[in-house]
C-alpha atoms as a PDB file:
ATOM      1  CA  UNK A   1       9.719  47.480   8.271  1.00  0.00           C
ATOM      2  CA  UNK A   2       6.507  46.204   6.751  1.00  0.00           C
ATOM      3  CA  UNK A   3       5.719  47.211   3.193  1.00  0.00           C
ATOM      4  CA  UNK A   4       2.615  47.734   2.148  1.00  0.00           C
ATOM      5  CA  UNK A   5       1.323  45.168   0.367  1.00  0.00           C
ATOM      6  CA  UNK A   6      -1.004  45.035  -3.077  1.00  0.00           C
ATOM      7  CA  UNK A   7       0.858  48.519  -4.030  1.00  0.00           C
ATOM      8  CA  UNK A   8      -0.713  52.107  -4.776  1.00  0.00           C
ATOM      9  CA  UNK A   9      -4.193  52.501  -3.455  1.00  0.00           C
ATOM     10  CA  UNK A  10      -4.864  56.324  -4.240  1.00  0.00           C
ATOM     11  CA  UNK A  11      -6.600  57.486  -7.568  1.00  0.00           C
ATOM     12  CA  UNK A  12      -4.084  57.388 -10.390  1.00  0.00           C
ATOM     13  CA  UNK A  13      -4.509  60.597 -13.265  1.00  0.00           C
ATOM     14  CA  UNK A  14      -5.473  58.470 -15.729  1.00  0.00           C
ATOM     15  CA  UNK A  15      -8.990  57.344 -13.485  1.00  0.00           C
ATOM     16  CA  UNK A  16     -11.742  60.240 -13.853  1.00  0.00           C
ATOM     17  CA  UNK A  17     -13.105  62.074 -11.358  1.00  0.00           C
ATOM     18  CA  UNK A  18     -16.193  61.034  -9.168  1.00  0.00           C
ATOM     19  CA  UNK A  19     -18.206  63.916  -7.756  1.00  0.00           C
ATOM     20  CA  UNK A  20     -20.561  63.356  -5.048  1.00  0.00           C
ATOM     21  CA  UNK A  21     -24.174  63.595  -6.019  1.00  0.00           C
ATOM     22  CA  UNK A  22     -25.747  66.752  -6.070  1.00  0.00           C
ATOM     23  CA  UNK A  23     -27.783  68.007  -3.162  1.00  0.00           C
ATOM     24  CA  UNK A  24     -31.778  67.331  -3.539  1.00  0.00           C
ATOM     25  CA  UNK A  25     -33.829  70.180  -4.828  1.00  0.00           C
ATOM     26  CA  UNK A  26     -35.083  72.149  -1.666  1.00  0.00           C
ATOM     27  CA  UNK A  27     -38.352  73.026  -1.216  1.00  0.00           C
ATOM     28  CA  UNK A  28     -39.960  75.870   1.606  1.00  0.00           C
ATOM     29  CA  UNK A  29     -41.615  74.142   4.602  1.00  0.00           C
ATOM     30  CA  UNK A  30     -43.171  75.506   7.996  1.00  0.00           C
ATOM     31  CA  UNK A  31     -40.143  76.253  10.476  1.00  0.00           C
ATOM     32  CA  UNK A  32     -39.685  73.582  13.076  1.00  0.00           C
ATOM     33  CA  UNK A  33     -38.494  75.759  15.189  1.00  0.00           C
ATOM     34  CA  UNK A  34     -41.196  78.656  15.033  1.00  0.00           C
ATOM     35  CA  UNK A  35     -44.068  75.903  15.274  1.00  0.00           C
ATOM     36  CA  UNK A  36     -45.426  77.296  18.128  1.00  0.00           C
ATOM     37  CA  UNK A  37     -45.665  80.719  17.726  1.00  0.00           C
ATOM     38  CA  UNK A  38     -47.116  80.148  14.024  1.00  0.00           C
ATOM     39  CA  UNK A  39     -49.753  78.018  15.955  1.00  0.00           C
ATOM     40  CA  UNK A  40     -50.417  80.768  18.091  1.00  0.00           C
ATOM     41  CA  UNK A  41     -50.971  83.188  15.097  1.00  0.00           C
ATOM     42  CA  UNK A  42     -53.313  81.155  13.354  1.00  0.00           C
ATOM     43  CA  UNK A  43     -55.182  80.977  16.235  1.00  0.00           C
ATOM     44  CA  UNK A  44     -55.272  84.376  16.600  1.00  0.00           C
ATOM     45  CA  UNK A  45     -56.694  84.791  12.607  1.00  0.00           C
ATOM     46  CA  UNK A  46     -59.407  82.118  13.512  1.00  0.00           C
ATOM     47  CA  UNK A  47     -60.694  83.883  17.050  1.00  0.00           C
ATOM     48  CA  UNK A  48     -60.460  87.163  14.896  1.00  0.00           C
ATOM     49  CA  UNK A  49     -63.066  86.269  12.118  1.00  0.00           C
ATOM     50  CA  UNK A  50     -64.948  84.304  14.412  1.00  0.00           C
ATOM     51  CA  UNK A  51     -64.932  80.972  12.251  1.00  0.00           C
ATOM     52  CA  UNK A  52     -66.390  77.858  14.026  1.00  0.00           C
ATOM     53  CA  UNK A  53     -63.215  76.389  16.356  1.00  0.00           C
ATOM     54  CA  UNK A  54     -64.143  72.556  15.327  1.00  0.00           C
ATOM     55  CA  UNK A  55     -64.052  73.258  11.836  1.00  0.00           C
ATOM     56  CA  UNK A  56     -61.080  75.516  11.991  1.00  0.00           C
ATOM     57  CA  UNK A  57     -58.967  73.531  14.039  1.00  0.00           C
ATOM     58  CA  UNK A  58     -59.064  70.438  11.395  1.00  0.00           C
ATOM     59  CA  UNK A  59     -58.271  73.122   8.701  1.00  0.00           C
ATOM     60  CA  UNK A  60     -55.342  74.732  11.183  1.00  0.00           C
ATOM     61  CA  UNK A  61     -53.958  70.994  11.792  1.00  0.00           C
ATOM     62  CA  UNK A  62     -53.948  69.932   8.121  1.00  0.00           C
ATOM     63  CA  UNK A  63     -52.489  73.228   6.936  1.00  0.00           C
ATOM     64  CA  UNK A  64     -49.540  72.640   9.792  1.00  0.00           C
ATOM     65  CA  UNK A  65     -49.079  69.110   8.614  1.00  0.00           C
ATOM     66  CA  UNK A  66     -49.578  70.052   5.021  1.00  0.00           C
ATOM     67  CA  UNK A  67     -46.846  72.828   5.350  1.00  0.00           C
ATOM     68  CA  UNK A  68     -44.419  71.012   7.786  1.00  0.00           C
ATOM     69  CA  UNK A  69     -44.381  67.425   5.553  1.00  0.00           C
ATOM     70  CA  UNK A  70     -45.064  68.678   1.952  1.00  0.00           C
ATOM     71  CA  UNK A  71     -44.890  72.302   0.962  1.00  0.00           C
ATOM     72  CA  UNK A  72     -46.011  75.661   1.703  1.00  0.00           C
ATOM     73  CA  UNK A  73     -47.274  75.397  -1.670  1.00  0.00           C
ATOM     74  CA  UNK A  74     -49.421  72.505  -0.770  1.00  0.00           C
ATOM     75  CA  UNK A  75     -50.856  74.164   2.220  1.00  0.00           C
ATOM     76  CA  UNK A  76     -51.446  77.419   0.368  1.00  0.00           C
ATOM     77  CA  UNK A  77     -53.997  74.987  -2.047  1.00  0.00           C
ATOM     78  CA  UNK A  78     -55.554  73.014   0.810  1.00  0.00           C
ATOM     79  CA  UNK A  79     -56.279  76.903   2.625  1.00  0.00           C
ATOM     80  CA  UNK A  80     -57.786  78.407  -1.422  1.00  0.00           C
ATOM     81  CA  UNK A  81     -59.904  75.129  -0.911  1.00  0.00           C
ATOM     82  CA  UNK A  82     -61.162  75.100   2.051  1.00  0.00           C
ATOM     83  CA  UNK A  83     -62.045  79.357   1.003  1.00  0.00           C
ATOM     84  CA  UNK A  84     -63.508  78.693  -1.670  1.00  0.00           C
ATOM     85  CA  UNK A  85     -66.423  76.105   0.145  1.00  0.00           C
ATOM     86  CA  UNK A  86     -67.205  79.009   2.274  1.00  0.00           C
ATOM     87  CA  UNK A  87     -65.476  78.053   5.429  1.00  0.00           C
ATOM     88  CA  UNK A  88     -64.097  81.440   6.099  1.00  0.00           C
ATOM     89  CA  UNK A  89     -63.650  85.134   4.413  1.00  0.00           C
ATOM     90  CA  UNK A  90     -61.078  86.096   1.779  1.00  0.00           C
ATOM     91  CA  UNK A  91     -59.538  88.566   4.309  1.00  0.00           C
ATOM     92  CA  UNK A  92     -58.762  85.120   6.437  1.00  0.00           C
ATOM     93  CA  UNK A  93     -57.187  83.579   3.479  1.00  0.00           C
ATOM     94  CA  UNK A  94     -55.066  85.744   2.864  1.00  0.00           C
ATOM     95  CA  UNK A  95     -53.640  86.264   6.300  1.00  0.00           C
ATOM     96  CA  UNK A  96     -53.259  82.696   6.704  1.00  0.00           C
ATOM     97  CA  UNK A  97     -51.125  82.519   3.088  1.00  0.00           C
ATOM     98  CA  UNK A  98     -49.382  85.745   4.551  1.00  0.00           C
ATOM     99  CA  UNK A  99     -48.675  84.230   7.796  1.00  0.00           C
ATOM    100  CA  UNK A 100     -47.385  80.626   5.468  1.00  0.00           C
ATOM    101  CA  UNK A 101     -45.082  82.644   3.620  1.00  0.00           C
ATOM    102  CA  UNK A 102     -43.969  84.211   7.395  1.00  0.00           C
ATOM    103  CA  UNK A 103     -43.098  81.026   8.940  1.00  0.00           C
ATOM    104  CA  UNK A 104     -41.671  79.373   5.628  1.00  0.00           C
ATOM    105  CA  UNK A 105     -37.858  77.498   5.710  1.00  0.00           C
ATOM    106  CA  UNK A 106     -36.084  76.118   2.754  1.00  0.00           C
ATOM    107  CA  UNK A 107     -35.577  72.324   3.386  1.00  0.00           C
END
């Protein structure tokens, strides 16, 4: 029978504990999953206020990449920016934050 050699390999009482590191702070993104149906919403917002699509759809791409990569926080900024130069109505900003808040995942 073979012994095993170089003798106890397990963590002896004496030795302290190591606990694994703790888990990242998490911060609420855009849902992955609900991507497409949140585009589909803001699209609907846009068509409803009648804001001009070429303008709009660089504002509706940075606020998905904004709120799928950084924060919802982030995007919610970038959208009270983009308000307050005039690009659209309050009533639009608001559904827009609304409709972050909607589609928002802790990750």
């Amino acid at each position: 029978m073979a012994g095993r050699s170089g003798g106890y390999r397990g963590r002896r009482n004496s030795e302290p504990r190591i606990h694994p590191p703790h888990e990242s702070d998490r911060t609420s993104m855009l849902s992955q999953g609900r991507m497409s149906s949140f585009r589909y919403d803001i699209k609907e917002i846009i068509s409803h206020y009648k804001i001009n699509e070429a303008e709009a759809y660089s504002v509706m791409a940075s606020v998905i990449a904004k709120g799928s990569r950084i924060s919802i926080e982030a995007a919610r900024e970038y959208v009270l920016d983009q308000e307050k130069t005039g690009l659209y109505p309050k009533e639009a900003l608001d559904e827009i934050c609304n409709l972050l808040v909607r589609y928002s995942k802790l990750r």
